[in-house]
Protein backbone atom coordinates (compact mmCIF):
# COMPACT_ATOMS: atom_id res chain seq x y z
CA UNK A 1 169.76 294.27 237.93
CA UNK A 2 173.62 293.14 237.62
CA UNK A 3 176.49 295.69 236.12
CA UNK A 4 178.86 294.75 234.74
CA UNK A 5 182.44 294.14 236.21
CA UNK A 6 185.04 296.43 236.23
CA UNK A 7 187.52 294.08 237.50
CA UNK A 8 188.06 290.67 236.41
CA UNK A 9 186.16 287.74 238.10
CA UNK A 10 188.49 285.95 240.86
CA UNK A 11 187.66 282.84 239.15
CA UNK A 12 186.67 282.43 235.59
CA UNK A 13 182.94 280.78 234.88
CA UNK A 14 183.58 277.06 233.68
CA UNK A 15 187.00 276.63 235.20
CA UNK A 16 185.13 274.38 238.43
CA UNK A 17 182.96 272.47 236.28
CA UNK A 18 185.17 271.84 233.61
CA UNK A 19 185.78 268.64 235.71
CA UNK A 20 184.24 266.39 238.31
CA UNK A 21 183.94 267.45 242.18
CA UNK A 22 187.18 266.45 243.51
CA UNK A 23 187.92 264.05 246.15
CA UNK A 24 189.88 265.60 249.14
CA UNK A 25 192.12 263.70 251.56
CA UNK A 26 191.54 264.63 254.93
CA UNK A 27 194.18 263.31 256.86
CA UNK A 28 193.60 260.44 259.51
CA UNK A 29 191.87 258.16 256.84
CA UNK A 30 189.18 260.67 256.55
CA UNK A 31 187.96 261.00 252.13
CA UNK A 32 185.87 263.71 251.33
CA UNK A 33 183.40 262.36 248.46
CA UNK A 34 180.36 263.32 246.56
CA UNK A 35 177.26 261.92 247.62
CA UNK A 36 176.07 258.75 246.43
CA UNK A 37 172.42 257.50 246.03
CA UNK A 38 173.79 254.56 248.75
CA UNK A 39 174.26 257.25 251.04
CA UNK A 40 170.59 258.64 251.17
CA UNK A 41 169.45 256.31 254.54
CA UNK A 42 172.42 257.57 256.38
CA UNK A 43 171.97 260.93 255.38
CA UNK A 44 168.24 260.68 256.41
CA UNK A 45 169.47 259.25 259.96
CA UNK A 46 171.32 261.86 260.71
CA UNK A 47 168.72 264.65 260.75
CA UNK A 48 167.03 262.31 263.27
CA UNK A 49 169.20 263.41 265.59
CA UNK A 50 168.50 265.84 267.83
CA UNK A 51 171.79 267.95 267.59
CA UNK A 52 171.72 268.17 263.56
CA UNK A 53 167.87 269.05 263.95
CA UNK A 54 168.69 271.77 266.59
CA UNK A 55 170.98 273.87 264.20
CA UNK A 56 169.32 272.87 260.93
CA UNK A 57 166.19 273.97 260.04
CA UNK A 58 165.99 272.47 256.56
CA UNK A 59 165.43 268.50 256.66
CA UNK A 60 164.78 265.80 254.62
CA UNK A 61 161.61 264.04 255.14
CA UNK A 62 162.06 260.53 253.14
CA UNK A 63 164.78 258.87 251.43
CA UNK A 64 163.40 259.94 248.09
CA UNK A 65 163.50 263.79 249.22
CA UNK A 66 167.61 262.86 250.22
CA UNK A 67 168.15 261.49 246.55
CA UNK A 68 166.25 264.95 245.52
CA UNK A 69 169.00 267.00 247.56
CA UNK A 70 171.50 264.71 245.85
CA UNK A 71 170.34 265.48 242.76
CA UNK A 72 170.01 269.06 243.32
CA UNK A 73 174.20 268.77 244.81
CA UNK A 74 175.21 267.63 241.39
CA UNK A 75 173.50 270.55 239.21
CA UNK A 76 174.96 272.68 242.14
CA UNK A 77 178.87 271.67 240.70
CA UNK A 78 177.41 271.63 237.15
CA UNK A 79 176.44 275.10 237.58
CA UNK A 80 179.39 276.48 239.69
CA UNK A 81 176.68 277.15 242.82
CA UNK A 82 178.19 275.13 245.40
CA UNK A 83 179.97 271.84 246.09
CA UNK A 84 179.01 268.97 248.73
CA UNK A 85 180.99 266.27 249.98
CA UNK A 86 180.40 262.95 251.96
CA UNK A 87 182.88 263.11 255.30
CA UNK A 88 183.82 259.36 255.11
CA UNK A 89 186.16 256.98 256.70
CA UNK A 90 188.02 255.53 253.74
CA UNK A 91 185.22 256.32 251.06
CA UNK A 92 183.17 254.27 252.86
CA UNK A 93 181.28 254.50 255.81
CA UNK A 94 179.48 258.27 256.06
CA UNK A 95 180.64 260.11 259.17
CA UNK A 96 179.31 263.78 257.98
CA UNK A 97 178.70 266.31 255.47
CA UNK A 98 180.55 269.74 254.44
CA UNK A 99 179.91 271.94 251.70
CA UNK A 100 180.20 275.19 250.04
CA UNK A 101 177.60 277.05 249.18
CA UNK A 102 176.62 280.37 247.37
CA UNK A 103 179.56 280.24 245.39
CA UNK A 104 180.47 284.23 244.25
CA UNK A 105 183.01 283.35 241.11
CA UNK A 106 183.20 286.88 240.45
CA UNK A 107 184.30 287.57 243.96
CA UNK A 108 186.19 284.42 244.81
CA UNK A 109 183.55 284.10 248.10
CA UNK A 110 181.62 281.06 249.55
CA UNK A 111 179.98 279.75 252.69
CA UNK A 112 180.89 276.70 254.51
CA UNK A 113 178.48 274.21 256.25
CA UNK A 114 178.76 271.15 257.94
CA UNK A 115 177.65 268.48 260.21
CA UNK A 116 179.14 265.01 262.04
CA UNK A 117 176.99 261.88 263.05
CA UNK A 118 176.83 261.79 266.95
CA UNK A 119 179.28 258.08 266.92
CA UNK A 120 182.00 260.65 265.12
CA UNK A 121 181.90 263.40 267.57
CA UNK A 122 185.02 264.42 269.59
CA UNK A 123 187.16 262.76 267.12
CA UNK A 124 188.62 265.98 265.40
CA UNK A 125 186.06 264.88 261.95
CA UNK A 126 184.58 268.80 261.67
CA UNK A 127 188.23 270.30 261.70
CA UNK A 128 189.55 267.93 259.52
CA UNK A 129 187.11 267.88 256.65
CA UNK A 130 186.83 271.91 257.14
CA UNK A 131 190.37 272.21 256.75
CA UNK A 132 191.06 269.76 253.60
CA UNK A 133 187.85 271.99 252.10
CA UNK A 134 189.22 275.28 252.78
CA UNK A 135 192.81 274.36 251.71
CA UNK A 136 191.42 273.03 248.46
CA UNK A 137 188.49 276.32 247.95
CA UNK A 138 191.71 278.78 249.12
CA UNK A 139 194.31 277.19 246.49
CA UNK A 140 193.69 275.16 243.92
CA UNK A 141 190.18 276.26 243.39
CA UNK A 142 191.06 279.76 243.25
CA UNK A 143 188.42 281.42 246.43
CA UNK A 144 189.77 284.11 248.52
CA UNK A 145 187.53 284.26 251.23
CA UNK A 146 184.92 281.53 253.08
CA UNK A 147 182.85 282.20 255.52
CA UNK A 148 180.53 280.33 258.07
CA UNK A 149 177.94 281.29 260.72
CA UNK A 150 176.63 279.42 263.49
CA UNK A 151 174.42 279.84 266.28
CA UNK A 152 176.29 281.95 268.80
CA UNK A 153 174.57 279.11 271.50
CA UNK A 154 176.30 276.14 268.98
CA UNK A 155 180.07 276.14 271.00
CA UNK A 156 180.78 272.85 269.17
CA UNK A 157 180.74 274.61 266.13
CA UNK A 158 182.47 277.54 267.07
CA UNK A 159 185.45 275.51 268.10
CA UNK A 160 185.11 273.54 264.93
CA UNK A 161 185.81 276.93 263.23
CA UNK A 162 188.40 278.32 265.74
CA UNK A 163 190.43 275.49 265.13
CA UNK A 164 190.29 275.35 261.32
CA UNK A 165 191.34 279.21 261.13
CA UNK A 166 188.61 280.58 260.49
CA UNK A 167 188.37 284.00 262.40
CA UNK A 168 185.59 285.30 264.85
CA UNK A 169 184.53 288.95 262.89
CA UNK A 170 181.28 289.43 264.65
CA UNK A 171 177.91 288.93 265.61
CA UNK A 172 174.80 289.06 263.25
CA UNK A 173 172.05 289.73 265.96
CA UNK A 174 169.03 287.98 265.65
CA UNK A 175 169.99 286.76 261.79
CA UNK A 176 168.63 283.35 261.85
CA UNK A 177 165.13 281.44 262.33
CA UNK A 178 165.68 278.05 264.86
CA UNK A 179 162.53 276.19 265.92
CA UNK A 180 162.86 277.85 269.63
CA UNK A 181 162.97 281.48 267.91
CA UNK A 182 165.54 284.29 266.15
CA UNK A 183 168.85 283.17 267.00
CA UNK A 184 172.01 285.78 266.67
CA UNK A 185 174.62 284.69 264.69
CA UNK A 186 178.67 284.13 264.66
CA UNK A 187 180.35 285.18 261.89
CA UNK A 188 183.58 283.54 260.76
CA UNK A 189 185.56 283.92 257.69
CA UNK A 190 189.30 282.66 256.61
CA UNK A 191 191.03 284.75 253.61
CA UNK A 192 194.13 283.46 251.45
CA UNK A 193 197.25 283.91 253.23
CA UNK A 194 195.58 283.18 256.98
CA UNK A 195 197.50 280.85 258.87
CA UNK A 196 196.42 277.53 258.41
CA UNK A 197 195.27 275.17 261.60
CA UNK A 198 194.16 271.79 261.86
């Protein structure tokens, strides 16, 4: 069952959907796009490898189920849920994904998520798109908080959070499912106002 507010939403339904996802500048050539259909045999590649497959548990299995997801990533802006962006070089060639998820208007809260293709590893990619997202979600978009968990055995992605700003609050013990077993869980968040890092 849902109350009603008491206090105004943080961000007013229709005011992300009123237009199209936007495309973010990440600094060093790096454009943060929407996915394309083009993009699905990339995409598909990339949980081949065995990195992405360790800390995601939820794969595609063909390049139709990738247009699916792609499909499901527009409704997902449509309907104010979440937002998911290519990490390319240019617009071009794919180097990643990031995305916000379980978008809480009413709360001005959502989740970050992310990944880089092995070739663009070590190249500062993660921090780069994560900070262009969360300077976008944190201003113009209106979002006071995001948040992101990882593994608390995924370092790489720890870092990747350290060095965006996003804060170490905690661990969620045994929170998540990974093929080897219950993994426990780092919690990061960065509010409006944090310092910003890239």
């Amino acid at each position: 069952m849902t109350s009603a507010l008491t206090t105004p939403p943080a961000i007013s339904a229709g005011t992300l959907s009123v237009g199209p996802q936007p495309l973010l500048s990440a600094g060093g050539g790096l454009l943060l796009r929407p996915w394309a259909a083009t993009d699905a045999p990339v995409f598909l590649a990339a949980y081949r490898d065995p990195e992405i497959q360790r800390w995601h548990t939820r794969q595609p299995g063909s390049e139709d189920q990738v247009r699916e997801w792609f499909d499901q990533y527009r409704r997902d802006w449509a309907q104010e849920r979440g937002a998911h962006w290519a990490v390319t070089r240019d617009g071009d060639e794919v180097l990643g994904r990031i995305a916000l998820r379980g978008l809480d208007l009413d709360d001005g809260v959502a989740e970050c998520a992310y990944w880089v293709l092995p070739a663009a590893r070590g190249a500062g990619v993660a921090p780069r798109a994560l900070a262009a997202v969360s300077g976008w979600a944190l201003g113009e978009a209106g979002f006071h908080r995001l948040e992101l968990d990882h593994s608390t055995r995924n370092g790489a992605s720890c870092r990747v959070a350290v060095k965006s700003g996003f804060r170490l609050e905690g661990t969620k013990r045994s929170d998540a499912v990974h093929a080897d077993g219950r993994h426990d869980m780092h919690l990061h968040a960065r509010i409006r106002g944090d310092e910003e890092r890239t």
